[in-house]
Protein backbone atom coordinates (compact mmCIF):
# COMPACT_ATOMS: atom_id res chain seq x y z
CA UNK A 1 -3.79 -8.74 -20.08
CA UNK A 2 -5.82 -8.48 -16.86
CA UNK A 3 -4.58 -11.14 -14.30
CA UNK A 4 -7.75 -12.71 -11.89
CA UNK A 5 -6.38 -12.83 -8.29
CA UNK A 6 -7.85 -15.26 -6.22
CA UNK A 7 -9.41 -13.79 -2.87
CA UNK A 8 -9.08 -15.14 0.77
CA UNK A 9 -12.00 -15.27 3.06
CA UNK A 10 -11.83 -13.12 6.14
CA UNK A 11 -13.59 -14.36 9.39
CA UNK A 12 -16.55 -12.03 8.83
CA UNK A 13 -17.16 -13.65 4.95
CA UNK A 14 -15.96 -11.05 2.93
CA UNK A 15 -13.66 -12.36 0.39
CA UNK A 16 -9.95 -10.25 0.00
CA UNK A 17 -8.41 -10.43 -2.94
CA UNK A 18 -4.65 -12.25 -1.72
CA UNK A 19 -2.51 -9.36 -3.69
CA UNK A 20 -3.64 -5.55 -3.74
CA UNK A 21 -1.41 -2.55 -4.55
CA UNK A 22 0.37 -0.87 -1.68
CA UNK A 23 0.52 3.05 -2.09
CA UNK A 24 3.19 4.25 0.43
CA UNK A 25 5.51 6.80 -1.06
CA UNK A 26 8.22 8.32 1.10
CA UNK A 27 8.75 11.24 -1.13
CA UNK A 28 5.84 11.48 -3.42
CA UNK A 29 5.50 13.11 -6.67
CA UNK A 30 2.62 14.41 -7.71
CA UNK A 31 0.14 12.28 -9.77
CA UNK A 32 2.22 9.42 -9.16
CA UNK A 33 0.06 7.50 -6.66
CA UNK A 34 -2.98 8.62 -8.97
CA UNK A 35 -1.07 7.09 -11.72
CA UNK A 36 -0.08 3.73 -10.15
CA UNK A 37 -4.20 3.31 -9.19
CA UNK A 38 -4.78 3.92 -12.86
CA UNK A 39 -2.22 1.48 -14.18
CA UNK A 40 -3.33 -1.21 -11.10
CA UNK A 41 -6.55 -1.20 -11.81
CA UNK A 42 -5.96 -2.03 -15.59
CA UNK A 43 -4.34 -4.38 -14.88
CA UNK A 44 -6.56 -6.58 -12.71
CA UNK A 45 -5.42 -5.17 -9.11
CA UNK A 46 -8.92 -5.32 -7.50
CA UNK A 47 -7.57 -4.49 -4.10
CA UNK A 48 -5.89 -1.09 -2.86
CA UNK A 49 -4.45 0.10 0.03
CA UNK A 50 -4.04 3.14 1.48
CA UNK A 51 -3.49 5.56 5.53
CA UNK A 52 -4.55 9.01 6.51
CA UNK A 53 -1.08 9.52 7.25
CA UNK A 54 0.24 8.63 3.25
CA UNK A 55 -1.54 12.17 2.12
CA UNK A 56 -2.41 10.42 -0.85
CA UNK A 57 -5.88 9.34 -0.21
CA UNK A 58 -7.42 11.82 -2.70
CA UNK A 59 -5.20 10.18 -5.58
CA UNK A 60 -6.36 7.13 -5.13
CA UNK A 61 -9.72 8.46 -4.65
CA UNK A 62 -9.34 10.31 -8.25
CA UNK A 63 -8.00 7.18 -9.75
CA UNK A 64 -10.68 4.70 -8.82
CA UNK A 65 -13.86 7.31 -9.52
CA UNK A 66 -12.16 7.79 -13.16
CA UNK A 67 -12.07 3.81 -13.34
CA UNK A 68 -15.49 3.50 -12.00
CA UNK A 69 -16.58 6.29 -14.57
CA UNK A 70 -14.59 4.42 -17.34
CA UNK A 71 -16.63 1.30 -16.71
CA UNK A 72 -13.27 -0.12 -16.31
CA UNK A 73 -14.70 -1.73 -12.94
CA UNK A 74 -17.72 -1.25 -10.29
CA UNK A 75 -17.16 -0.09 -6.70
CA UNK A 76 -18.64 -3.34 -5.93
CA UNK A 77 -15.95 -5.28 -7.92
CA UNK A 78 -12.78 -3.14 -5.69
CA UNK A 79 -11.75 -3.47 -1.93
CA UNK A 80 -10.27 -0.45 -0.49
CA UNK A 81 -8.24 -0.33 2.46
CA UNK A 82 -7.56 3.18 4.84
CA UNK A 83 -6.15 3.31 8.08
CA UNK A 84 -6.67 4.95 11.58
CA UNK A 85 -3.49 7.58 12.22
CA UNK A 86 -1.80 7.58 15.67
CA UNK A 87 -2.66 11.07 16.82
CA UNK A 88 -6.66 9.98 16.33
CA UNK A 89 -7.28 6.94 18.53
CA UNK A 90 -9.65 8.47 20.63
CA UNK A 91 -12.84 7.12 20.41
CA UNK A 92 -14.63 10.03 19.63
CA UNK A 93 -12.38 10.87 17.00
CA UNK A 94 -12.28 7.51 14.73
CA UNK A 95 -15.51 8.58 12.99
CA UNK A 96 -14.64 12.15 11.95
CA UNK A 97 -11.29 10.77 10.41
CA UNK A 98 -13.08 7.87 8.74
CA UNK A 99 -15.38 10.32 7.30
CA UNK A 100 -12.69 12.74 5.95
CA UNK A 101 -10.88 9.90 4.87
CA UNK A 102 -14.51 8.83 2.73
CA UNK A 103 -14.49 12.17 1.63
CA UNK A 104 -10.89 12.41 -0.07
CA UNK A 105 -11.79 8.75 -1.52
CA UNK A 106 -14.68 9.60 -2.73
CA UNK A 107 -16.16 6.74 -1.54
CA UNK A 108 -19.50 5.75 0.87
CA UNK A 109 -17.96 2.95 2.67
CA UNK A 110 -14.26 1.25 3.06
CA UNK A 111 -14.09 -2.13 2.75
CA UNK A 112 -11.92 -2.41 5.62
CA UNK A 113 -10.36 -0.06 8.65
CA UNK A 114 -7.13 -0.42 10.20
CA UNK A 115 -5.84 0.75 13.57
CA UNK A 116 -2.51 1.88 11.79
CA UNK A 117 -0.45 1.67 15.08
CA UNK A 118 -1.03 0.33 18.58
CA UNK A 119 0.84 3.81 19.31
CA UNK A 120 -0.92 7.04 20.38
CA UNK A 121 0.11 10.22 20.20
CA UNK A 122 -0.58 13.97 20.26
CA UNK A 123 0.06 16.66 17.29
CA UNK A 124 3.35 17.38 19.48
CA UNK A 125 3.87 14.19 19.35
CA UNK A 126 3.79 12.80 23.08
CA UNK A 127 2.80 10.25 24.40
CA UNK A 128 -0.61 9.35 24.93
CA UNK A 129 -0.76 5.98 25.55
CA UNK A 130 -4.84 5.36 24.94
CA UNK A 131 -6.36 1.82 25.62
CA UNK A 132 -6.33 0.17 22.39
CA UNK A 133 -9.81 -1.07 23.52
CA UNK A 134 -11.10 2.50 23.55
CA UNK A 135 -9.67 2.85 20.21
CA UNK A 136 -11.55 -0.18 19.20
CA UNK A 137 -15.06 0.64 20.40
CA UNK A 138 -14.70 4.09 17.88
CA UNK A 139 -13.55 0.76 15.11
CA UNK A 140 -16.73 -0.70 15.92
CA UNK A 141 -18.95 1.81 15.80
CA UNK A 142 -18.18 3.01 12.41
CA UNK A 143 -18.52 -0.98 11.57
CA UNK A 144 -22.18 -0.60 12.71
CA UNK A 145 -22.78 2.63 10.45
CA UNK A 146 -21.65 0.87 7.77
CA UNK A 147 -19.01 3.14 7.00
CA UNK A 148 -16.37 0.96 6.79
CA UNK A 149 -17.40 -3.36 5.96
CA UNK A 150 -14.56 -4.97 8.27
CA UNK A 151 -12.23 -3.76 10.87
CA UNK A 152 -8.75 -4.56 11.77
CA UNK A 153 -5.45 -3.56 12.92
CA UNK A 154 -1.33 -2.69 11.85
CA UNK A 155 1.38 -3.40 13.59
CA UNK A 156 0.03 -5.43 16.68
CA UNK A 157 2.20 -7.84 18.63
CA UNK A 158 0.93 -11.47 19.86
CA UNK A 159 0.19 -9.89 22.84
CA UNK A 160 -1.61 -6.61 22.67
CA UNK A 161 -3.87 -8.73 19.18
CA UNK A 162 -4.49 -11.05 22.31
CA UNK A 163 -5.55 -8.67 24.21
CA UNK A 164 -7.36 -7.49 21.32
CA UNK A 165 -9.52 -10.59 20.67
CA UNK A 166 -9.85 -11.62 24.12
CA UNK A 167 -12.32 -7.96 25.18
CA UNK A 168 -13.52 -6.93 21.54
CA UNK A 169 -17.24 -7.20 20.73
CA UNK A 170 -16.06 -7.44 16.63
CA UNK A 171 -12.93 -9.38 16.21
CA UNK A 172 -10.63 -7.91 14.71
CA UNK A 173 -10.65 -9.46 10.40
CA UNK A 174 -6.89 -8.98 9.88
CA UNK A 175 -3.64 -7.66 11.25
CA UNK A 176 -1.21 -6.08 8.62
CA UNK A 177 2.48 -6.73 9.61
CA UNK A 178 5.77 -6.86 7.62
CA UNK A 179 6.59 -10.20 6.23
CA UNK A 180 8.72 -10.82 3.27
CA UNK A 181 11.36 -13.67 2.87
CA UNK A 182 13.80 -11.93 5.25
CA UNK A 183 11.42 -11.48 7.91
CA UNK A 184 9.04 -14.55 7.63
CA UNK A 185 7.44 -14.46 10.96
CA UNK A 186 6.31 -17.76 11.24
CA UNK A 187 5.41 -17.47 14.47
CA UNK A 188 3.05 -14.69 14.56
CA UNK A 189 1.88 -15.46 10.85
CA UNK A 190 0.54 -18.75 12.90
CA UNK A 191 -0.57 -17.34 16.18
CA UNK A 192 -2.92 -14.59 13.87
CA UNK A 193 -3.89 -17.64 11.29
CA UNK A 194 -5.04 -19.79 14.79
CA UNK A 195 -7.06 -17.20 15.88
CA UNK A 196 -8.82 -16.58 12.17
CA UNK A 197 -6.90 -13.22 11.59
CA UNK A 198 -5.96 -13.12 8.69
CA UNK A 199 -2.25 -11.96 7.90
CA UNK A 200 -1.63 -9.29 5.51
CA UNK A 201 2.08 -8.42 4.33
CA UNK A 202 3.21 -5.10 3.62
CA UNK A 203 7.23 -4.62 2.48
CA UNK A 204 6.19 -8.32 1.26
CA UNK A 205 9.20 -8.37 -1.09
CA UNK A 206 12.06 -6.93 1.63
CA UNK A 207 15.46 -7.40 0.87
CA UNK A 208 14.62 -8.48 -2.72
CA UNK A 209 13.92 -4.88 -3.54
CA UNK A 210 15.15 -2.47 -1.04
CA UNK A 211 18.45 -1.01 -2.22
CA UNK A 212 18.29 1.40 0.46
CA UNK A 213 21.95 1.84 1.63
CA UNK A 214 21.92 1.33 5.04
CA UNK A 215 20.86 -2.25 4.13
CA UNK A 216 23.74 -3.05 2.34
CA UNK A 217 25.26 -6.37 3.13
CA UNK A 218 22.63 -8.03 4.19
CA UNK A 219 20.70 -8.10 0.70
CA UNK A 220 22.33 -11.11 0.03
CA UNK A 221 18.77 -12.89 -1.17
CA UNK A 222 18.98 -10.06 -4.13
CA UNK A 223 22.77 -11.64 -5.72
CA UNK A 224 21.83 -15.27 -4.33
CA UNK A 225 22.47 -17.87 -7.50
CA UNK A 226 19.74 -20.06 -6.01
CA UNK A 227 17.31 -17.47 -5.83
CA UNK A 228 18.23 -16.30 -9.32
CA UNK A 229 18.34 -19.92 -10.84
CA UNK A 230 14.33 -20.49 -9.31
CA UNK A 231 13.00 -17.40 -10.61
CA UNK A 232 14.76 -18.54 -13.90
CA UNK A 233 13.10 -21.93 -13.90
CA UNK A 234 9.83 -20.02 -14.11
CA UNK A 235 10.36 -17.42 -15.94
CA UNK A 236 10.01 -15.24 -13.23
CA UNK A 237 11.84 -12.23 -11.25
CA UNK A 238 13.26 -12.86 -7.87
CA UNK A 239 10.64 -10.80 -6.72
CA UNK A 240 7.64 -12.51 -8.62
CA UNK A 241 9.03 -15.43 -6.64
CA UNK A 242 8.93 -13.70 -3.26
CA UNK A 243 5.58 -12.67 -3.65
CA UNK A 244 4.73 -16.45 -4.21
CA UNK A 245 6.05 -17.62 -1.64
CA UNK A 246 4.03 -15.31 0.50
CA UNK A 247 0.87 -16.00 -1.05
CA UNK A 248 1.32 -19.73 -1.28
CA UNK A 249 1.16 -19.11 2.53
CA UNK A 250 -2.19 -17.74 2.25
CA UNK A 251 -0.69 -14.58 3.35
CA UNK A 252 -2.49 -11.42 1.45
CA UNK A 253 0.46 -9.13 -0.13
CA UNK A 254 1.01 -5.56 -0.92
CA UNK A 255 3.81 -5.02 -3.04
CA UNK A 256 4.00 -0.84 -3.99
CA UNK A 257 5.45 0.05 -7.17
CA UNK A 258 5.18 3.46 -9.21
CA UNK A 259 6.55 1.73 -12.06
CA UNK A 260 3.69 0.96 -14.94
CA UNK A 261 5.72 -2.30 -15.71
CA UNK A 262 6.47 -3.72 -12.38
CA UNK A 263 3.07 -2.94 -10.98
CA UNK A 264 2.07 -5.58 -14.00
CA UNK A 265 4.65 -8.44 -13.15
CA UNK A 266 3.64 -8.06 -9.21
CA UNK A 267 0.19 -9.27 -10.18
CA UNK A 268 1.59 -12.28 -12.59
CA UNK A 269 2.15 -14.87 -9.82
CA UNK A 270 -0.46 -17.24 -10.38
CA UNK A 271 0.25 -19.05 -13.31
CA UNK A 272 3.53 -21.34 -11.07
CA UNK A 273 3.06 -22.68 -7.98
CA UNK A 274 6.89 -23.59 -5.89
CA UNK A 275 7.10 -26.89 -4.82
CA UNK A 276 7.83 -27.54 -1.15
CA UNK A 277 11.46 -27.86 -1.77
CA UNK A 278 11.64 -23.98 -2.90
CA UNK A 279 9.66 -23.19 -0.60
CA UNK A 280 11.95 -24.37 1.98
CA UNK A 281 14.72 -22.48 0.02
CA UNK A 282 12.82 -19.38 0.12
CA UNK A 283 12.28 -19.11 3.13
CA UNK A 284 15.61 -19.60 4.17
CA UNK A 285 16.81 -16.30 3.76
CA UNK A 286 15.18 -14.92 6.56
CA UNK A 287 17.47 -13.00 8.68
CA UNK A 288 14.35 -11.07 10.71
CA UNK A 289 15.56 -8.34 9.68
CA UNK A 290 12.48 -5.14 9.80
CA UNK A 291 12.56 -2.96 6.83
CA UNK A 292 10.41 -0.83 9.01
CA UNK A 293 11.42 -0.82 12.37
CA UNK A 294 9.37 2.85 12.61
CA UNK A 295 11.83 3.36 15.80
CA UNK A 296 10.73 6.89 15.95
CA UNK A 297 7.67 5.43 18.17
CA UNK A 298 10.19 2.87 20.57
CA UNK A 299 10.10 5.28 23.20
CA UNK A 300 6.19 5.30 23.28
CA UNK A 301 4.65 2.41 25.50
CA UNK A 302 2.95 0.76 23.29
CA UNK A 303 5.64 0.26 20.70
CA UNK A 304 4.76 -3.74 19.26
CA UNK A 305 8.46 -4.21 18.64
């Protein structure tokens, strides 16, 4: 069965469809990320997401030309996401990576661009500390080549988006963050939503998922009888019902899976809508707790966290 996911409207008009497939692996296999597109795709994911820095751009590349090829769907039908790595933010080097990036795609344009970090760095690693603004006049002129149909950014605070909105030329469409049910950030989710960013989860399902061990004991939303008793009510995993939450929000997600079957129950979330009530239940296991803290960049000055 392919499942139609509605689409939100982005400040420029394009319309994003609210749920895409997230394509992070920490440890890779081969053919796996090719193999998620595939299965995605099938099954009605019309929205994909991808980084420079993921190495798996060319997979995902492969898996949409053989779709496109297959008459499975038209370019026209898919929106494709890539993102700007922290070792390329100066300006003269956002169009070169955008281009490789097009080239292991296999595509002639992005539907949107994302400034991955607010961090710069060199290939050693230092400390570079670039203007986002420069950054962000190399984001707009790829924009005006068409290479890319939107522009946005990762991983921004209130402050440096501020900053952000307050000097740009093109405002930035979106600002990817992680938001699940134990880290709901309301308040930025509403300072971006204000300001006609929209928000865009990634880790959208958190604690409901991650069985990573130095999270245990705080996973307590993944043994919760509530939790478990809702999701039964519908019919529905604990993690169907995350998702829902975070969509009923109007916040885009992008659960990852590598699993043929879960990547088709992340995309089966609109046939319940939670009542207020749940809602309010959902939401109150948030702990703020990061999944991705990325504290490998806190000594860098513009760390968002």
């Amino acid at each position: 069965m392919v499942v139609d996911v509605p689409s939100i409207k982005l400040s420029n008009g394009q319309d994003m469809p609210i749920l895409g497939l997230g394509t992070y692996a920490r440890k890779p296999e081969p053919g796996q990320v090719l193999n998620s597109v595939r299965w995605a795709i099938d099954a009605g994911y019309r929205h994909i997401d991808t980084a420079t820095v993921y190495k798996n751009e060319a997979e995902v590349g492969e898996a949409i030309s053989e779709k496109i090829d297959q008459g499975v769907v038209k370019r026209e039908q898919l929106f494709v996401t890539t993102k700007l790595w922290n070792d390329k933010h100066a300006r003269s080097d956002v169009l070169p990576t955008l281009k490789e990036s097009l080239a292991k795609l296999r595509l002639d344009y992005v539907d949107l661009y994302l400034v991955h970090w607010p961090v710069s760095v060199n290939d050693k690693g230092e400390d570079l500390a670039i203007d986002h603004l420069d950054t962000w006049k190399g984001m707009e002129e790829v924009l005006a080549l068409g290479l890319t149909k939107a522009i946005g950014v990762s991983n921004f605070n209130e402050e440096q988006l501020e900053r952000l909105l307050k000097e740009a030329t093109v405002k930035p469409v979106v600002n990817q963050v992680e938001i699940n049910p134990t880290l709901t950030q309301h308040k930025l989710v509403r300072f971006c939503q204000e300001r006609s960013v929209v928000p865009v989860a990634y880790t959208p399902l958190g604690l409901v998922s991650d069985a990573r061990p130095e999270f245990a004991g705080l996973d307590v939303i993944k043994t919760d009888p509530k939790l478990g008793g809702l999701a039964d009510k519908y019919g529905k995993t604990r993690a169907q019902v995350a998702l829902r939450y975070l969509t009923q929000r109007n916040i885009p997600v992008l659960p990852k899976s590598f699993t043929k079957s879960r990547i088709e129950q992340n995309i089966d979330i609109f046939d319940f809508t939670l009542t207020d009530d749940e809602m309010a239940l959902v939401d109150g296991y948030n702990i703020d707790h990061r999944c991705v803290p990325s504290k490998a960049f806190a000594h860098l000055k513009n760390y968002p966290f």
